[in-house]
PDB file of N, CA and C in Angstrom:
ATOM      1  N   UNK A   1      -1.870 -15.683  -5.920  1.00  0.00           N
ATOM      2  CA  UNK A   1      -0.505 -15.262  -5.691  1.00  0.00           C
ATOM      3  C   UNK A   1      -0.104 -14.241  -6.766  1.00  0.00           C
ATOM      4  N   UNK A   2       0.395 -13.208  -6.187  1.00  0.00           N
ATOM      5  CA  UNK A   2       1.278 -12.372  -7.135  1.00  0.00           C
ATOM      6  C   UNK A   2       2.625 -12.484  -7.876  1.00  0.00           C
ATOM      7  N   UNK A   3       3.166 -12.641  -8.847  1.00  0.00           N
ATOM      8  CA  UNK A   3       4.360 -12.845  -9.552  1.00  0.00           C
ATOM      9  C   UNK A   3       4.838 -11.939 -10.078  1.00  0.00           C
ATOM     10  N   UNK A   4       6.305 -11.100  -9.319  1.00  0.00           N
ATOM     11  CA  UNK A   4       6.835 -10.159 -10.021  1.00  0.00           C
ATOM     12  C   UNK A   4       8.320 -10.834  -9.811  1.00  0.00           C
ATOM     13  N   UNK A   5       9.112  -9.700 -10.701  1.00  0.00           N
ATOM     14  CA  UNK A   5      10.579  -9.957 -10.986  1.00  0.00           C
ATOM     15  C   UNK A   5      11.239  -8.586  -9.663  1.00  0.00           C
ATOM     16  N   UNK A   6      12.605  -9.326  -9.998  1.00  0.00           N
ATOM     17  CA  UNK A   6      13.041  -8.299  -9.050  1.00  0.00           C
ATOM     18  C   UNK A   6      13.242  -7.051  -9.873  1.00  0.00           C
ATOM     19  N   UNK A   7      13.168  -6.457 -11.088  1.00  0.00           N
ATOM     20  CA  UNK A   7      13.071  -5.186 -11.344  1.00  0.00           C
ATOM     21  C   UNK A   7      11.838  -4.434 -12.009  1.00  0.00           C
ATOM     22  N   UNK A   8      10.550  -5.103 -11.038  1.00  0.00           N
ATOM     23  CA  UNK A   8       9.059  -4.504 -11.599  1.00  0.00           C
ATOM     24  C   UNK A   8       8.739  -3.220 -11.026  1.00  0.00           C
ATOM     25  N   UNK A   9       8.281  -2.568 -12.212  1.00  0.00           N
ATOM     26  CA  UNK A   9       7.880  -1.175 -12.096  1.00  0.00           C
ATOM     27  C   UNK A   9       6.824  -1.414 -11.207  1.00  0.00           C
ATOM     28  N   UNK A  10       5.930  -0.200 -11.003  1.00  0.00           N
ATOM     29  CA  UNK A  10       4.709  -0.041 -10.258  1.00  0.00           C
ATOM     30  C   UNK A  10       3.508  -0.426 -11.313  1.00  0.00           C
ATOM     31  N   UNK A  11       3.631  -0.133 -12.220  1.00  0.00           N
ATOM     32  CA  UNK A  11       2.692  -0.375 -13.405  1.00  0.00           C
ATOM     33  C   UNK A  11       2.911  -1.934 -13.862  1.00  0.00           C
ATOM     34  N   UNK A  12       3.991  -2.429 -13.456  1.00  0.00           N
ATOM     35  CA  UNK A  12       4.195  -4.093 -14.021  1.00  0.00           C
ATOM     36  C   UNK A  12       3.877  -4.684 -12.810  1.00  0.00           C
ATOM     37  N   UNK A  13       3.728  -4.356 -11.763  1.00  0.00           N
ATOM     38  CA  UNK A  13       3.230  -4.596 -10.573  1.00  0.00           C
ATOM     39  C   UNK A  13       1.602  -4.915 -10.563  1.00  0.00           C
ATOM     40  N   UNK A  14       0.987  -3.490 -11.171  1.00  0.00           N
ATOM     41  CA  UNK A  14      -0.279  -3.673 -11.209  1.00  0.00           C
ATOM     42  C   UNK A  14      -0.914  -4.648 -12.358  1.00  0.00           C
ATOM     43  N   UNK A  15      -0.387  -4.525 -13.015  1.00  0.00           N
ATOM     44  CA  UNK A  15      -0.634  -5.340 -14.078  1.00  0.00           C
ATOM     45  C   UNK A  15      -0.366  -7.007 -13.693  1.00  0.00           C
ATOM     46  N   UNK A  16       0.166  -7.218 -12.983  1.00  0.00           N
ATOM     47  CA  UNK A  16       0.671  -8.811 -12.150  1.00  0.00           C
ATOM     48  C   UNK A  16      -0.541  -8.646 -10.946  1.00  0.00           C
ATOM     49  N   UNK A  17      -1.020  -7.801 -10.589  1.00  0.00           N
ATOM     50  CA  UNK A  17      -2.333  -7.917  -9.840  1.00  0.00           C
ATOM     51  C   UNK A  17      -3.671  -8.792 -10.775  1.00  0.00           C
ATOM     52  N   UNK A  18      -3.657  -7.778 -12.058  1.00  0.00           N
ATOM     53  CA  UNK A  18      -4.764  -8.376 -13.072  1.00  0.00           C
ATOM     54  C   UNK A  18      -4.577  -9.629 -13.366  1.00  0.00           C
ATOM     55  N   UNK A  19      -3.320  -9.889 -13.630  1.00  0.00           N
ATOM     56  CA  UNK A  19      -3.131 -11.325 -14.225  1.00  0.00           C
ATOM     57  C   UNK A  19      -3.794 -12.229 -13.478  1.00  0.00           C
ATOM     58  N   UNK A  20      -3.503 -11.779 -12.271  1.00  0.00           N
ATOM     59  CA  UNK A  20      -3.986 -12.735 -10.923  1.00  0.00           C
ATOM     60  C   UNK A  20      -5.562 -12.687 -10.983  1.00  0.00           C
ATOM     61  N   UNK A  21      -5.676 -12.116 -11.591  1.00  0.00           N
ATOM     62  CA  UNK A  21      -7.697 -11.710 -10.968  1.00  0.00           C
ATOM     63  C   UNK A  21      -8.144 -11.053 -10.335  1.00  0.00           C
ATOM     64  N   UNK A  22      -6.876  -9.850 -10.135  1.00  0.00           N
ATOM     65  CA  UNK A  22      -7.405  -9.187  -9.364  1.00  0.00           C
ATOM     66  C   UNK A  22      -8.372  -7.785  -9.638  1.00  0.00           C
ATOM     67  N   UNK A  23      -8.885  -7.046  -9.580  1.00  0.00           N
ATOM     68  CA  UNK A  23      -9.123  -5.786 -10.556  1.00  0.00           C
ATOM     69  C   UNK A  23      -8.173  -4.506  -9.465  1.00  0.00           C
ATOM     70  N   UNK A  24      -7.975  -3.764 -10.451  1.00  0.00           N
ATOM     71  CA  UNK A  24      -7.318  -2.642 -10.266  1.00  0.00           C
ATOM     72  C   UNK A  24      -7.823  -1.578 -10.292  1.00  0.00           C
ATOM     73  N   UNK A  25      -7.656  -0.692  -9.819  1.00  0.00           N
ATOM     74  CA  UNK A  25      -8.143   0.901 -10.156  1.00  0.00           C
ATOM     75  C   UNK A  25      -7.084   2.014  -9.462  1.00  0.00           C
ATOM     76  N   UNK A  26      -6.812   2.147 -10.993  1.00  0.00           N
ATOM     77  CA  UNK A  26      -5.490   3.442 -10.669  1.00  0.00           C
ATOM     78  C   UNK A  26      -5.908   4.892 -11.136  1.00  0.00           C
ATOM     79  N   UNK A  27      -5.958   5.407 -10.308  1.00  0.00           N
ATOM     80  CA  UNK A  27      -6.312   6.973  -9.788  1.00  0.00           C
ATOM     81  C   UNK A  27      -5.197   7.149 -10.937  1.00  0.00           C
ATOM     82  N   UNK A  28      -5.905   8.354 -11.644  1.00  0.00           N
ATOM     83  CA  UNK A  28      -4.648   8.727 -13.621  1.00  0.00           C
ATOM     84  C   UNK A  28      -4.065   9.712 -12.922  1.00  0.00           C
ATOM     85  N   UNK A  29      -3.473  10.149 -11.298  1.00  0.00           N
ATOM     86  CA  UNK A  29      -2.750  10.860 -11.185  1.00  0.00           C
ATOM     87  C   UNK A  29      -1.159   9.569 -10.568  1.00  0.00           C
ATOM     88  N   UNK A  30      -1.709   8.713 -10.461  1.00  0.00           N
ATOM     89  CA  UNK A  30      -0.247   7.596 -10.024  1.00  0.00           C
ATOM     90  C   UNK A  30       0.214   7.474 -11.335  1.00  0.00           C
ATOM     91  N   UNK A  31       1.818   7.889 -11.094  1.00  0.00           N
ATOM     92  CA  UNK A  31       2.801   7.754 -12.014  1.00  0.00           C
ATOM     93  C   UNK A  31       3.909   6.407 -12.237  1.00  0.00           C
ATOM     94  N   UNK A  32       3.965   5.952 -13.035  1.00  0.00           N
ATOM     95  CA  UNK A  32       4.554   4.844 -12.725  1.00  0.00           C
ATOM     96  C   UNK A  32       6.253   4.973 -12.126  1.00  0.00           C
ATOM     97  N   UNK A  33       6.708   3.702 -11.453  1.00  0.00           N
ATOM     98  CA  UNK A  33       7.817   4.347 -10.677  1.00  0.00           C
ATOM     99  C   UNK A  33       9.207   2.970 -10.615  1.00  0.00           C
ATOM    100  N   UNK A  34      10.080   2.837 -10.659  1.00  0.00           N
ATOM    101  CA  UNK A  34      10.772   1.590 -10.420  1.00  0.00           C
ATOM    102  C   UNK A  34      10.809   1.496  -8.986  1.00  0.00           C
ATOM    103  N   UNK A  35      10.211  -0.090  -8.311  1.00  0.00           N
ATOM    104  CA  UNK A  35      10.053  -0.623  -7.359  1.00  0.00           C
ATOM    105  C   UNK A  35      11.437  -1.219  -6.379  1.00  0.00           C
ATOM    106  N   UNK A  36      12.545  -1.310  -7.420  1.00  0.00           N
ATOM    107  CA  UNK A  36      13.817  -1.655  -6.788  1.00  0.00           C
ATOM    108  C   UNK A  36      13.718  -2.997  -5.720  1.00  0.00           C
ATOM    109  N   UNK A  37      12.622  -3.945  -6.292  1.00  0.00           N
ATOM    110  CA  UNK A  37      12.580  -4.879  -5.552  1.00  0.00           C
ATOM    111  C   UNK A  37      14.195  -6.153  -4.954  1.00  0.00           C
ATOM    112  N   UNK A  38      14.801  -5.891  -6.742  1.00  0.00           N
ATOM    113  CA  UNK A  38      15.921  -7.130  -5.730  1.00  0.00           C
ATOM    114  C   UNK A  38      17.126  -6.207  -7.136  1.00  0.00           C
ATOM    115  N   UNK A  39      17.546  -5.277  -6.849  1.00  0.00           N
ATOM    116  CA  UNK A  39      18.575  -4.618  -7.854  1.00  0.00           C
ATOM    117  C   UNK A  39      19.548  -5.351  -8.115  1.00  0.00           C
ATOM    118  N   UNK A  40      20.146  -6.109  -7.188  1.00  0.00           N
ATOM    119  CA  UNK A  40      21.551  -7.010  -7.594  1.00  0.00           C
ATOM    120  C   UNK A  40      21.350  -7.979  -8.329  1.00  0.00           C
ATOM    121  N   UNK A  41      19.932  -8.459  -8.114  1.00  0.00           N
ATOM    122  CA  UNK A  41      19.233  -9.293  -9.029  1.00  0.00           C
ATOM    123  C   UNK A  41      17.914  -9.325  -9.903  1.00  0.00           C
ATOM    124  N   UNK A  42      18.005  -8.320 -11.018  1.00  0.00           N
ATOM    125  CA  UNK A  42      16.762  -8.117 -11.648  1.00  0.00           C
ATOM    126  C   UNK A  42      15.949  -9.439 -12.158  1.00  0.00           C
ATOM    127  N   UNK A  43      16.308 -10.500 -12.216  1.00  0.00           N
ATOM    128  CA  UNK A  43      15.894 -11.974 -12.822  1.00  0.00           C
ATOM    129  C   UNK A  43      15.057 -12.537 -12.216  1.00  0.00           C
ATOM    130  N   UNK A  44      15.585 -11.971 -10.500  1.00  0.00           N
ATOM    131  CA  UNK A  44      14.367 -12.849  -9.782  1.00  0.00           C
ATOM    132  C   UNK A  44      12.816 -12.834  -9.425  1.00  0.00           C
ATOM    133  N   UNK A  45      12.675 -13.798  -8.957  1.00  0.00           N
ATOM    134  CA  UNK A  45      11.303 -13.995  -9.063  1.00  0.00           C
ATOM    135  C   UNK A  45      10.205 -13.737  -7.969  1.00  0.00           C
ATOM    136  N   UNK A  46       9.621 -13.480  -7.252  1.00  0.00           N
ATOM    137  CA  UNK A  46       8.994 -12.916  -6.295  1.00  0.00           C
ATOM    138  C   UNK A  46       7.782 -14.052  -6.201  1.00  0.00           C
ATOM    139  N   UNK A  47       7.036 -14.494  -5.400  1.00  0.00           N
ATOM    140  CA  UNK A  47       5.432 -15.135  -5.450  1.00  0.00           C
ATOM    141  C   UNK A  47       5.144 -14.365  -4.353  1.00  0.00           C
ATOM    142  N   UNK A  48       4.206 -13.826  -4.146  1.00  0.00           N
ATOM    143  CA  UNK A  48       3.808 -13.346  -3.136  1.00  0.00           C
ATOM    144  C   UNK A  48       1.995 -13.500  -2.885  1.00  0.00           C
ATOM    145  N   UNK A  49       1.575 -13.584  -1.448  1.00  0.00           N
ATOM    146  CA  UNK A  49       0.135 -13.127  -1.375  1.00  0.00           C
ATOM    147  C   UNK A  49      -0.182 -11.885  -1.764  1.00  0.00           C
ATOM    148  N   UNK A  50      -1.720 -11.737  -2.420  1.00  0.00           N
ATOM    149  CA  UNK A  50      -1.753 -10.719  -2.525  1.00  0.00           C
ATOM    150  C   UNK A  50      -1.946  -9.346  -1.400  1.00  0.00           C
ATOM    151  N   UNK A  51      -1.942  -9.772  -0.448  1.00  0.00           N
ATOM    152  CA  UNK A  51      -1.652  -8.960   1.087  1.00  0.00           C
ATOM    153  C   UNK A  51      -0.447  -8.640   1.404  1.00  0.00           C
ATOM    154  N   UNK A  52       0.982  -9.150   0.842  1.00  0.00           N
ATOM    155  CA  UNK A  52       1.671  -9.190   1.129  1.00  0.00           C
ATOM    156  C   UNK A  52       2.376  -8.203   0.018  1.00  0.00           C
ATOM    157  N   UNK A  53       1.865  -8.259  -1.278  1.00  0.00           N
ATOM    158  CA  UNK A  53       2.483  -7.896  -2.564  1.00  0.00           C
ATOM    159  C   UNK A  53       1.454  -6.086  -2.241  1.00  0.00           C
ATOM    160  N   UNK A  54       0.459  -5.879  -1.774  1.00  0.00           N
ATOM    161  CA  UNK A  54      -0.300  -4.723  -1.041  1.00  0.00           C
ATOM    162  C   UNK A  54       0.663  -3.750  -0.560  1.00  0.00           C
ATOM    163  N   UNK A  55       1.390  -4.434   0.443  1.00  0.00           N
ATOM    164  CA  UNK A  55       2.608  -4.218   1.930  1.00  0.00           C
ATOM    165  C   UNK A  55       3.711  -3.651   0.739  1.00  0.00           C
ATOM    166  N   UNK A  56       4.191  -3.946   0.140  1.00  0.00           N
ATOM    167  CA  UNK A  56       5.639  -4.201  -0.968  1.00  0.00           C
ATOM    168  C   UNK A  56       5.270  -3.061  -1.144  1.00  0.00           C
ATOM    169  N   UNK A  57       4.484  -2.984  -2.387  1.00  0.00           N
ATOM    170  CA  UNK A  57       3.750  -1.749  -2.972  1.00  0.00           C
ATOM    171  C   UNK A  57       3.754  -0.642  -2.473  1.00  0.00           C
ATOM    172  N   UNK A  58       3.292  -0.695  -0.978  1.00  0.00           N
ATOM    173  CA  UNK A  58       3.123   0.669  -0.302  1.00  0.00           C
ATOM    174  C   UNK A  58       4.352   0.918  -0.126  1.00  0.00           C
ATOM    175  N   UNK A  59       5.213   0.180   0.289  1.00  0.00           N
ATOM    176  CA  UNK A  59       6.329   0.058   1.002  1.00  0.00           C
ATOM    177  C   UNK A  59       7.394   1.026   0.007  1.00  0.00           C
ATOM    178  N   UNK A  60       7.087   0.800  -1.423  1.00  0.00           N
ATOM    179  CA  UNK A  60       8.507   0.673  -2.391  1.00  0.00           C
ATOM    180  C   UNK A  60       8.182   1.913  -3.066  1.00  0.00           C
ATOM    181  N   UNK A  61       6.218   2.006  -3.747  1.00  0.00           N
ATOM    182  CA  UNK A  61       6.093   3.181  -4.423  1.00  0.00           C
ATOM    183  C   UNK A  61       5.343   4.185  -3.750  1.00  0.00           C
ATOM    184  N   UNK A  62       5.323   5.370  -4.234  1.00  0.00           N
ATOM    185  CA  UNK A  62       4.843   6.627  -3.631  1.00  0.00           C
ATOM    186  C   UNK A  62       2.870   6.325  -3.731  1.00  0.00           C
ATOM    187  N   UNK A  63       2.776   5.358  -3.339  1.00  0.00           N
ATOM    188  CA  UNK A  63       0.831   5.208  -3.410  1.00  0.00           C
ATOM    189  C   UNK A  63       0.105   4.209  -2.194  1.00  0.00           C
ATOM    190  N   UNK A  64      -1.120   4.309  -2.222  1.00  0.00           N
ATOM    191  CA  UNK A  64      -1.530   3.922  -1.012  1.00  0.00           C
ATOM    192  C   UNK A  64      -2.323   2.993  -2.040  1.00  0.00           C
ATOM    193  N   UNK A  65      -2.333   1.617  -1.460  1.00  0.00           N
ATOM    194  CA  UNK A  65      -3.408   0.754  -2.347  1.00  0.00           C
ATOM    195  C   UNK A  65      -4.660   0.328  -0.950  1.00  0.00           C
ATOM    196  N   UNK A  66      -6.016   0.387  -1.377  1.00  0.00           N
ATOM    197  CA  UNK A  66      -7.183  -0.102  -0.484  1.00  0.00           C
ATOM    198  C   UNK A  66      -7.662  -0.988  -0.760  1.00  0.00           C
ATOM    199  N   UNK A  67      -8.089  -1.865   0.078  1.00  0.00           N
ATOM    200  CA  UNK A  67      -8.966  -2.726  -0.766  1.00  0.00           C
ATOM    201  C   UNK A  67     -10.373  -2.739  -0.723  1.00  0.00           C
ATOM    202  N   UNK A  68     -10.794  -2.516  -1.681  1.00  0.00           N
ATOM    203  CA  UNK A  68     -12.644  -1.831  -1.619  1.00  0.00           C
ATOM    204  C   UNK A  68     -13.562  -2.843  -1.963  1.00  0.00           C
ATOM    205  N   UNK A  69     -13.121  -3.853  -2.213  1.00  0.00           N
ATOM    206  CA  UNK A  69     -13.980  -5.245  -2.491  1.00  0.00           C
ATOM    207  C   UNK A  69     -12.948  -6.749  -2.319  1.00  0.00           C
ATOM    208  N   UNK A  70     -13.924  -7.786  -2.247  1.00  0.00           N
ATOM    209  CA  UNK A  70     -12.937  -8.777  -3.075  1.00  0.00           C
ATOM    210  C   UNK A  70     -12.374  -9.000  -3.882  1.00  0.00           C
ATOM    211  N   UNK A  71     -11.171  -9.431  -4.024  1.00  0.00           N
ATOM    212  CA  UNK A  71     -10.594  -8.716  -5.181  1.00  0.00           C
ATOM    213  C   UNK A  71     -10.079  -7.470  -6.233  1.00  0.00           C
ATOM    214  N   UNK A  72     -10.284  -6.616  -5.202  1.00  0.00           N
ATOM    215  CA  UNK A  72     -10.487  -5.377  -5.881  1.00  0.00           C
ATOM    216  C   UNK A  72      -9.954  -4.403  -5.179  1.00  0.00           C
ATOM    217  N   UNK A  73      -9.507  -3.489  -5.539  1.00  0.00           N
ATOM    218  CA  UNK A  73      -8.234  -2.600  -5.432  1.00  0.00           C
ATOM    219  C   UNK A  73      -8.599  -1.355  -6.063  1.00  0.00           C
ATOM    220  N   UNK A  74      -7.948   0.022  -5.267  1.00  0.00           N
ATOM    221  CA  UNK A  74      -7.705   0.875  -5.361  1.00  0.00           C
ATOM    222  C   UNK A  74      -6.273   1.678  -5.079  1.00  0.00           C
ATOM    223  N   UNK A  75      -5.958   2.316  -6.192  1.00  0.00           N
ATOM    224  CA  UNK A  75      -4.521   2.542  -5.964  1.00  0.00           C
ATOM    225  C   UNK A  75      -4.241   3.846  -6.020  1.00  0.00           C
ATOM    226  N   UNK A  76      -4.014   5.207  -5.469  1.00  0.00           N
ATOM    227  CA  UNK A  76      -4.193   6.281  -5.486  1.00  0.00           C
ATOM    228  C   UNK A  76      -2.460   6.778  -5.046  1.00  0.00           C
ATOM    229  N   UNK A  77      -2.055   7.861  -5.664  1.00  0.00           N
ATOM    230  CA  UNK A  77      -0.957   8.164  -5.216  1.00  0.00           C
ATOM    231  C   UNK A  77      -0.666   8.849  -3.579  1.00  0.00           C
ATOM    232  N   UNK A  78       0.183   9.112  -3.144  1.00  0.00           N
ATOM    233  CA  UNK A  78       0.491   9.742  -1.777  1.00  0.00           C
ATOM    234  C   UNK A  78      -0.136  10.590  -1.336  1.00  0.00           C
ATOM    235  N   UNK A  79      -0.106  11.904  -2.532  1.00  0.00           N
ATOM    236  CA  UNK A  79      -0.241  13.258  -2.547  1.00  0.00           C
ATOM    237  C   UNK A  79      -2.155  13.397  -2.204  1.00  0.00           C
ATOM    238  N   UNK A  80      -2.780  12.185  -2.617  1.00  0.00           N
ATOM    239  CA  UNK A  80      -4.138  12.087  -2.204  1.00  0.00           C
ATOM    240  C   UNK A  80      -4.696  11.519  -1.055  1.00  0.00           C
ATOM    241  N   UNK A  81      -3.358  11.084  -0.174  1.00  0.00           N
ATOM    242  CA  UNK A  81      -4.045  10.386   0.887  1.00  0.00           C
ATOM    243  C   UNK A  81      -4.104  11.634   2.096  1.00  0.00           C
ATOM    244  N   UNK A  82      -5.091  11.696   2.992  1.00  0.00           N
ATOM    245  CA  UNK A  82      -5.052  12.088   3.899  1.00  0.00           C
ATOM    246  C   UNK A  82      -5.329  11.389   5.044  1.00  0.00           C
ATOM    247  N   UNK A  83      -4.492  11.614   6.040  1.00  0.00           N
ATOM    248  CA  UNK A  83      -4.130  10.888   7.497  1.00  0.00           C
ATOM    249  C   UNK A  83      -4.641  11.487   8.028  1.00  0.00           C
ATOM    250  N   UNK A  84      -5.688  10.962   9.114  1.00  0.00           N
ATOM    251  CA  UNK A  84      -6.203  11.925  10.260  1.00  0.00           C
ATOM    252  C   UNK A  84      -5.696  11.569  11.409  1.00  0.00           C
ATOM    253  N   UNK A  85      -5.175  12.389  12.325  1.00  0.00           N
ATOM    254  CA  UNK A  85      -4.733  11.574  13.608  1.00  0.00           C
ATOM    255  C   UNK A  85      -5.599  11.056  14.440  1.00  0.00           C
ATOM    256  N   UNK A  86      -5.542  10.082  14.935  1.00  0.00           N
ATOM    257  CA  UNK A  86      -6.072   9.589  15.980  1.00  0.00           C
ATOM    258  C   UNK A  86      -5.636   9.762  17.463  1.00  0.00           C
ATOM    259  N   UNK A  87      -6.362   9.654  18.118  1.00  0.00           N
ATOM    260  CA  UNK A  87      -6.220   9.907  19.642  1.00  0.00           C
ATOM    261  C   UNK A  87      -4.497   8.811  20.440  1.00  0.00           C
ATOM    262  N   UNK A  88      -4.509   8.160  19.742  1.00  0.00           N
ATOM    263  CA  UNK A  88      -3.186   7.307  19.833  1.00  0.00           C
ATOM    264  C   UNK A  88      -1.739   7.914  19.267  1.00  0.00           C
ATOM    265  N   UNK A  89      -1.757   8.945  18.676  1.00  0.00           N
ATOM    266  CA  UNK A  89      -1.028   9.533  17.954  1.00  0.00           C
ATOM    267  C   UNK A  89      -0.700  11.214  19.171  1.00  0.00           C
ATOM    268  N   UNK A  90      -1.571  11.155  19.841  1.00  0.00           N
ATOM    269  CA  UNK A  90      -1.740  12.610  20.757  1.00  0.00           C
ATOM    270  C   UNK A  90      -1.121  12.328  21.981  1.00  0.00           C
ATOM    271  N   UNK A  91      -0.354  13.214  22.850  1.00  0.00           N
ATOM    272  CA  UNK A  91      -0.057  12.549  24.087  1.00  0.00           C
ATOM    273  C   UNK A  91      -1.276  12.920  24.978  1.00  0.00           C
ATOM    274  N   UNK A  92      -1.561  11.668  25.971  1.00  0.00           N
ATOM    275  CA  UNK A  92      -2.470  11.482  26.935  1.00  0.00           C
ATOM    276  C   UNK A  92      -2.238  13.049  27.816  1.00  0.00           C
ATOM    277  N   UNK A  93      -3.616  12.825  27.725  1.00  0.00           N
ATOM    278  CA  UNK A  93      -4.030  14.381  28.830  1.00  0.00           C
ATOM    279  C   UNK A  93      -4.451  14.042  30.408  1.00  0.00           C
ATOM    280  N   UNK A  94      -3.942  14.716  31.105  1.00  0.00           N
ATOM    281  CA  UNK A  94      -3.728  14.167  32.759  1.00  0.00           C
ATOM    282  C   UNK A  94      -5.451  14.282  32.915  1.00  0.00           C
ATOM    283  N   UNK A  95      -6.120  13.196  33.816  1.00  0.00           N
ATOM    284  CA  UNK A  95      -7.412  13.534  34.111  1.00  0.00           C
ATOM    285  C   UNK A  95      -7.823  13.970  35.376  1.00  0.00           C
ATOM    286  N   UNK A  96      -8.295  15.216  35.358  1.00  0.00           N
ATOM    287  CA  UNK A  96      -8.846  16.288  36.417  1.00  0.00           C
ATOM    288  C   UNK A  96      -9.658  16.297  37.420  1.00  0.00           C
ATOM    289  N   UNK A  97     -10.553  14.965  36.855  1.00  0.00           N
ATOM    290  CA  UNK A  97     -11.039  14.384  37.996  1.00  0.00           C
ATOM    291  C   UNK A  97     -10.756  13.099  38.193  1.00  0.00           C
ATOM    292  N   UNK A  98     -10.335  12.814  39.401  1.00  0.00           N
ATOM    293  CA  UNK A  98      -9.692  11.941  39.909  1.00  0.00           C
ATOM    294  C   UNK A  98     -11.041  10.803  40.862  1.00  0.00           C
ATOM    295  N   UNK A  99     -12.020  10.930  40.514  1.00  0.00           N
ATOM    296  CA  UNK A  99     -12.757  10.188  41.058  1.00  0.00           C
ATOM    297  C   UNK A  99     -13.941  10.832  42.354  1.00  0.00           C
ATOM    298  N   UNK A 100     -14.061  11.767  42.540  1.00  0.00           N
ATOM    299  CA  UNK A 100     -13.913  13.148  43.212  1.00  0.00           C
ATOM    300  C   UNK A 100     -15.600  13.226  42.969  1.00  0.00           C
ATOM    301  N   UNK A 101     -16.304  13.466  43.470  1.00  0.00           N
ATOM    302  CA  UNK A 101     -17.787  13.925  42.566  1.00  0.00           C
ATOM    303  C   UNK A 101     -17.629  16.004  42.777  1.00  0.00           C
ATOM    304  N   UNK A 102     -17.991  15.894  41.935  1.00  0.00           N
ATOM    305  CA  UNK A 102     -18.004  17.197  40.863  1.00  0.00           C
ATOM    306  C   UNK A 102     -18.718  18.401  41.388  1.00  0.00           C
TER     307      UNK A 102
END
């Protein structure tokens, strides 16, 4: 389980990964960032899976985290991820043959 407060940075974040056992690997271009997890309440306390605390992460700071082993993590900022589209992302193309032999 992951344990953060409601006002953990991205870097106190990762560092609550290690505690856990997890290993980390932060790409030295991710900058650290405030996560704004619970602002009205900086005191509180968070437990989270670490799948779930993954989700947060992406969710809150500008980085994409992978997971490249058990336990093990990669954390790279935005500006390095590249998205390729997939065919689900394209609108469907009408098909020309209709069953027809050719």
């Amino acid at each position: 389980m992951i344990t953060l407060r409601g006002d953990s940075t991205l870097f106190q974040a990762i560092s609550a990964f290690r505690s856990a056992g997890m290993t980390m690997h932060v790409d030295p271009a991710v900058e650290d960032a405030a996560l704004g997890l619970a602002p009205e309440n900086p005191d509180a306390i968070l437990t989270l899976p670490p799948e779930e605390a993954v989700l947060v992460l992406e969710r809150l700071a500008p980085v994409r985290v992978q997971e490249i082993g058990p336990k093990e993590y990669l954390v790279v900022p935005l500006e390095k991820v590249n998205n390729v589209e997939g065919p689900q992302t394209r609108p469907a193309e009408p098909s020309r043959n209709h069953g027809a032999p050719g």
